[in-house]
N, C-alpha and C. Protein backbone atom coordinates (compact mmCIF):
# COMPACT_ATOMS: atom_id res chain seq x y z
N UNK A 1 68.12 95.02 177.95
CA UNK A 1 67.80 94.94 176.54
C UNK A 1 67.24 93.53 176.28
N UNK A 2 66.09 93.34 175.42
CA UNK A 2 65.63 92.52 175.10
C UNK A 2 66.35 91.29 174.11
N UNK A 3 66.14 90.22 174.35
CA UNK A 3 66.87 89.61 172.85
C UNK A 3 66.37 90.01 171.70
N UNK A 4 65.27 90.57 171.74
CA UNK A 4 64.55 91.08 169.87
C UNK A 4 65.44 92.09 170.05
N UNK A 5 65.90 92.91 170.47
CA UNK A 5 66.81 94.47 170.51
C UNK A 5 68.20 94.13 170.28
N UNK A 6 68.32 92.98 170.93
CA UNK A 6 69.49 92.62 170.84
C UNK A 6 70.00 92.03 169.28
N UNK A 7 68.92 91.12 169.00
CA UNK A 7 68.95 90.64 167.50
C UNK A 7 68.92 91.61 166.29
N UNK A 8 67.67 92.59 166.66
CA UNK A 8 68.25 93.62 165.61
C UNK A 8 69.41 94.83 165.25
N UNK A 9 70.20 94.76 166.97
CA UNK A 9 71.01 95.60 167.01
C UNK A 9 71.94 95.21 166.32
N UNK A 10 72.11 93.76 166.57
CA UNK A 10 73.50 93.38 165.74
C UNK A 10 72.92 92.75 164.05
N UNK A 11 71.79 92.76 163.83
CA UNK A 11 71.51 93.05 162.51
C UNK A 11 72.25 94.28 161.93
N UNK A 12 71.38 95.33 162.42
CA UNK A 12 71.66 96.50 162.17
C UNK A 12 73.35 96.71 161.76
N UNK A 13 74.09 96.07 163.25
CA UNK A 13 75.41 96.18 162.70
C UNK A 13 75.85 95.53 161.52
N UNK A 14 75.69 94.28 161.38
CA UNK A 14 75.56 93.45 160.00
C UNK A 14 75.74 94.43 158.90
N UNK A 15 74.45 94.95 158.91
CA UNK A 15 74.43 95.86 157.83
C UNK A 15 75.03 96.75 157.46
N UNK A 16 75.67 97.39 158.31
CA UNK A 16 76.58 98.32 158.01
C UNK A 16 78.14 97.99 157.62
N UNK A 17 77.91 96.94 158.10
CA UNK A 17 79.55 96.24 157.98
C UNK A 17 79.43 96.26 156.22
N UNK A 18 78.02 95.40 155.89
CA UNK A 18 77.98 94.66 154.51
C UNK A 18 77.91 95.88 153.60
N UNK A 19 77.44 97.02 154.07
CA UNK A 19 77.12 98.21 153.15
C UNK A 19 78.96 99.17 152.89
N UNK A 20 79.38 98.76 154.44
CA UNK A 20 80.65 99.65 153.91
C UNK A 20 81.71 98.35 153.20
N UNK A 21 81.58 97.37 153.13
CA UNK A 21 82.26 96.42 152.44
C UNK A 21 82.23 96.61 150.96
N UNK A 22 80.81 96.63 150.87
CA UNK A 22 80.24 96.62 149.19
C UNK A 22 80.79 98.00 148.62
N UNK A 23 80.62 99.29 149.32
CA UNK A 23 81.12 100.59 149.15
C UNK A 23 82.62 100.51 148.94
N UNK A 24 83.82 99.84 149.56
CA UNK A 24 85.46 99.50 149.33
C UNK A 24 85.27 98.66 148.22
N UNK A 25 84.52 97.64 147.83
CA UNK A 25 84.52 96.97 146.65
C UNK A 25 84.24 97.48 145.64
N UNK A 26 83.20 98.59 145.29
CA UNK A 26 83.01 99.59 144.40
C UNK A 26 84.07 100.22 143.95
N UNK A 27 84.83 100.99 145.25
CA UNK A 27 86.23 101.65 145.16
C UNK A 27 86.64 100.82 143.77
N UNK A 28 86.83 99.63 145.05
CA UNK A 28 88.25 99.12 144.11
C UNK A 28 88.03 98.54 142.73
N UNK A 29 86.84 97.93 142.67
CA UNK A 29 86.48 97.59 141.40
C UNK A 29 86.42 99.33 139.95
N UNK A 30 85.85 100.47 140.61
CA UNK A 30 85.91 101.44 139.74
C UNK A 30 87.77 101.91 139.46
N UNK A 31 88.52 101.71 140.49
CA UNK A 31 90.07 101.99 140.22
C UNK A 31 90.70 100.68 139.37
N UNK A 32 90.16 99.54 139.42
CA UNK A 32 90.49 98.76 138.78
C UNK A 32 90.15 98.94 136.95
N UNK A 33 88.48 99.30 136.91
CA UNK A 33 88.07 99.43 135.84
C UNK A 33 88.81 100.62 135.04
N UNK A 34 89.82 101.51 135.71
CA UNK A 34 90.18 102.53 135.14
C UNK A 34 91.41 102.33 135.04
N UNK A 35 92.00 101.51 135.71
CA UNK A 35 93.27 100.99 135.13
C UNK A 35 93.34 100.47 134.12
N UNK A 36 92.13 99.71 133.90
CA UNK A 36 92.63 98.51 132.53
C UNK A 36 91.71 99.68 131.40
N UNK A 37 90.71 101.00 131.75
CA UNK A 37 90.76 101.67 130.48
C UNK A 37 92.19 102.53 130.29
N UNK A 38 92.86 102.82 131.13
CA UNK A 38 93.91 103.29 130.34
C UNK A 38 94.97 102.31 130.16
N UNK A 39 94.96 101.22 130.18
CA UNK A 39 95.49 99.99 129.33
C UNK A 39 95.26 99.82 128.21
N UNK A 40 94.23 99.79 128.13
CA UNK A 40 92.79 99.81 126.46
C UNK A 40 93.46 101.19 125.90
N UNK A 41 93.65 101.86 126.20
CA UNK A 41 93.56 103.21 125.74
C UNK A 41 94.98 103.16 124.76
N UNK A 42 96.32 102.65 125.78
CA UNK A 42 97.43 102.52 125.42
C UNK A 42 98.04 101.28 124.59
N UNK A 43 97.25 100.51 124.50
CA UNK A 43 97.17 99.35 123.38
C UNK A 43 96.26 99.63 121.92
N UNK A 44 95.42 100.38 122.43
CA UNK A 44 94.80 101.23 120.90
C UNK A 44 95.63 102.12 120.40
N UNK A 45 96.14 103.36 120.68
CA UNK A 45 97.29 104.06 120.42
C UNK A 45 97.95 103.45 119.79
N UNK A 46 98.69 102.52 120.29
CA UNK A 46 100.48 101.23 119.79
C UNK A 46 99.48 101.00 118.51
N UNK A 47 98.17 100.33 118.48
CA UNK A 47 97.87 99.47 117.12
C UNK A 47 97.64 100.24 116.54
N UNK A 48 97.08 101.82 117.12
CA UNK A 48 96.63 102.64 115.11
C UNK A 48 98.45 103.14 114.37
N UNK A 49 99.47 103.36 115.67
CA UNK A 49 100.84 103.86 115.20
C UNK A 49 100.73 102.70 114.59
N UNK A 50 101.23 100.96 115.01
CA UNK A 50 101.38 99.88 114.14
C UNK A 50 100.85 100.19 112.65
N UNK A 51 99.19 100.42 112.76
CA UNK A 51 98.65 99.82 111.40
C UNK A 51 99.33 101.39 110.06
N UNK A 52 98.90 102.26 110.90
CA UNK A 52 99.67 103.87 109.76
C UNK A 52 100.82 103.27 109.67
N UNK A 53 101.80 102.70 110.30
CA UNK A 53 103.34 102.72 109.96
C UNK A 53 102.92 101.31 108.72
N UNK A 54 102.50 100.11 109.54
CA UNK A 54 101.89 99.43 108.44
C UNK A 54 101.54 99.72 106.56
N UNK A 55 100.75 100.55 107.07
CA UNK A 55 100.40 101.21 105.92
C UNK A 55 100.66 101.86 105.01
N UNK A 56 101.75 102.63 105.49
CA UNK A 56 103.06 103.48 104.79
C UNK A 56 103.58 102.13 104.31
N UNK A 57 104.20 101.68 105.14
CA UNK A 57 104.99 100.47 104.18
C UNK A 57 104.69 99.58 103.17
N UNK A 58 103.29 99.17 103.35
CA UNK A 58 102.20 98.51 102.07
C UNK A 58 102.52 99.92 100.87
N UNK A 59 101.95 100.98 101.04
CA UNK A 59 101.76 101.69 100.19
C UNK A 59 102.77 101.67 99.35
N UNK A 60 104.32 102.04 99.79
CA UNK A 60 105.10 102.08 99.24
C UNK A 60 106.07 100.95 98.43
N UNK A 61 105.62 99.86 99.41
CA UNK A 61 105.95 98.71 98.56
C UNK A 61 105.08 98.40 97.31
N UNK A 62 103.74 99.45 97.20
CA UNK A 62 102.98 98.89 96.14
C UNK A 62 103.05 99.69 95.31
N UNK A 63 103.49 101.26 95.61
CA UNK A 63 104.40 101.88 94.81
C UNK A 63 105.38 101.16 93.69
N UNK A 64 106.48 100.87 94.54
CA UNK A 64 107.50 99.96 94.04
C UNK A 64 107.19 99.24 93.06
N UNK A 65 106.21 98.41 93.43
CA UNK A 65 105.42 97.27 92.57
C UNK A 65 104.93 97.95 91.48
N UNK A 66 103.96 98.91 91.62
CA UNK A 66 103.54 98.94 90.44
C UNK A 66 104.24 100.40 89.16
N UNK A 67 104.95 100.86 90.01
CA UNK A 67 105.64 102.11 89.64
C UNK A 67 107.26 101.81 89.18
N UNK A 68 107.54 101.17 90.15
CA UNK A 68 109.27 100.94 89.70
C UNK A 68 109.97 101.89 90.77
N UNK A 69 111.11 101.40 91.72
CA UNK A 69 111.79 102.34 92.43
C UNK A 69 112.44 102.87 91.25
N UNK A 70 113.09 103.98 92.19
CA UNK A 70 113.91 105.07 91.33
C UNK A 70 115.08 104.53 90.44
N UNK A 71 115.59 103.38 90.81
CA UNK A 71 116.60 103.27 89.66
C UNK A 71 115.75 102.48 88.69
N UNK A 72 115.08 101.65 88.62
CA UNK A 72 114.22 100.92 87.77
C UNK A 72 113.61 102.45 86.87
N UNK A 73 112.96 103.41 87.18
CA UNK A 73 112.54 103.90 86.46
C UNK A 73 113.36 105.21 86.32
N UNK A 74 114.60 105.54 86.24
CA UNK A 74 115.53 105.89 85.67
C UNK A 74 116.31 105.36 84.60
N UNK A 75 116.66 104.23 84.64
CA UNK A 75 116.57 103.16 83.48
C UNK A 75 115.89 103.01 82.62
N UNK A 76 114.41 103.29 82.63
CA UNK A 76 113.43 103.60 81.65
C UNK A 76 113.33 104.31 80.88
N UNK A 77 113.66 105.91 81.53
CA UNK A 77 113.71 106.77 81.15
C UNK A 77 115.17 106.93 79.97
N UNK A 78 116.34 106.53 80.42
CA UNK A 78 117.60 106.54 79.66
C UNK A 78 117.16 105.63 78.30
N UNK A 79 116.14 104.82 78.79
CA UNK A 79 115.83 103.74 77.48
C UNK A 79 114.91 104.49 76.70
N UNK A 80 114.17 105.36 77.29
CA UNK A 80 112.96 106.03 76.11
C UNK A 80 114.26 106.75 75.18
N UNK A 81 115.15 108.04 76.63
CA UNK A 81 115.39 108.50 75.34
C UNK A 81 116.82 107.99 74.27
N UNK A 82 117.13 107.07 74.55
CA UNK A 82 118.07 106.48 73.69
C UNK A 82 117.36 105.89 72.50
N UNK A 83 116.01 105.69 72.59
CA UNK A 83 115.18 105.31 71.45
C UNK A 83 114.85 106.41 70.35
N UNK A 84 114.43 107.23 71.51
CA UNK A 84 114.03 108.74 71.18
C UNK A 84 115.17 109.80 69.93
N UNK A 85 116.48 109.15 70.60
CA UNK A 85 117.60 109.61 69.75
C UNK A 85 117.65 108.77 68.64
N UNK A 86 117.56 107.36 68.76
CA UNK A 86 118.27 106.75 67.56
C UNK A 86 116.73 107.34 66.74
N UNK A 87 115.64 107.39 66.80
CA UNK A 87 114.36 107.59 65.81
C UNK A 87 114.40 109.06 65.07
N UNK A 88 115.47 109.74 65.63
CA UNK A 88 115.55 110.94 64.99
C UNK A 88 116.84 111.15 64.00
N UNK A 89 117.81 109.70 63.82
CA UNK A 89 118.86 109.75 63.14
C UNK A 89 118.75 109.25 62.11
């Protein structure tokens, strides 16, 4: 065998080494990329439960706020009609 035969043989091998290297790095880089989407996936989930539970609780505190919980506006009510009575005596 010639040294030009020889040089491209182990080119040749080169190449194959570098092609199945790059091919395991693909692997692992696409199993990697799919790990961290179902990471993404499971940290989006947690924040929309967070922000709805969030949200319930705003709501109802603004309820509160602007409505009156139930004993506040039970109290109201005993006050209308105790008014309600004395205006009819």
């Amino acid at each position: 065998m010639s040294r030009l035969e020889s040089v491209i043989k182990e080119l040749l091998h080169i190449k194959q080494e570098l092609s199945l290297r790059i091919n395991m790095l693909e692997m692992e880089a696409q199993q990697q990329w799919q790990t961290l989407l179902r990471k993404l996936s499971v940290l989006e989930d947690e924040l929309e439960h967070d922000l709805v539970t969030l949200a319930e609780k705003l709501g109802h505190y603004e309820e509160e706020r602007f409505v009156g919980n139930e004993q506040e506006i039970e109290n109201l009510l005993n006050e209308f009609r105790a008014l309600h009575s004395k205006s009819r005596h």
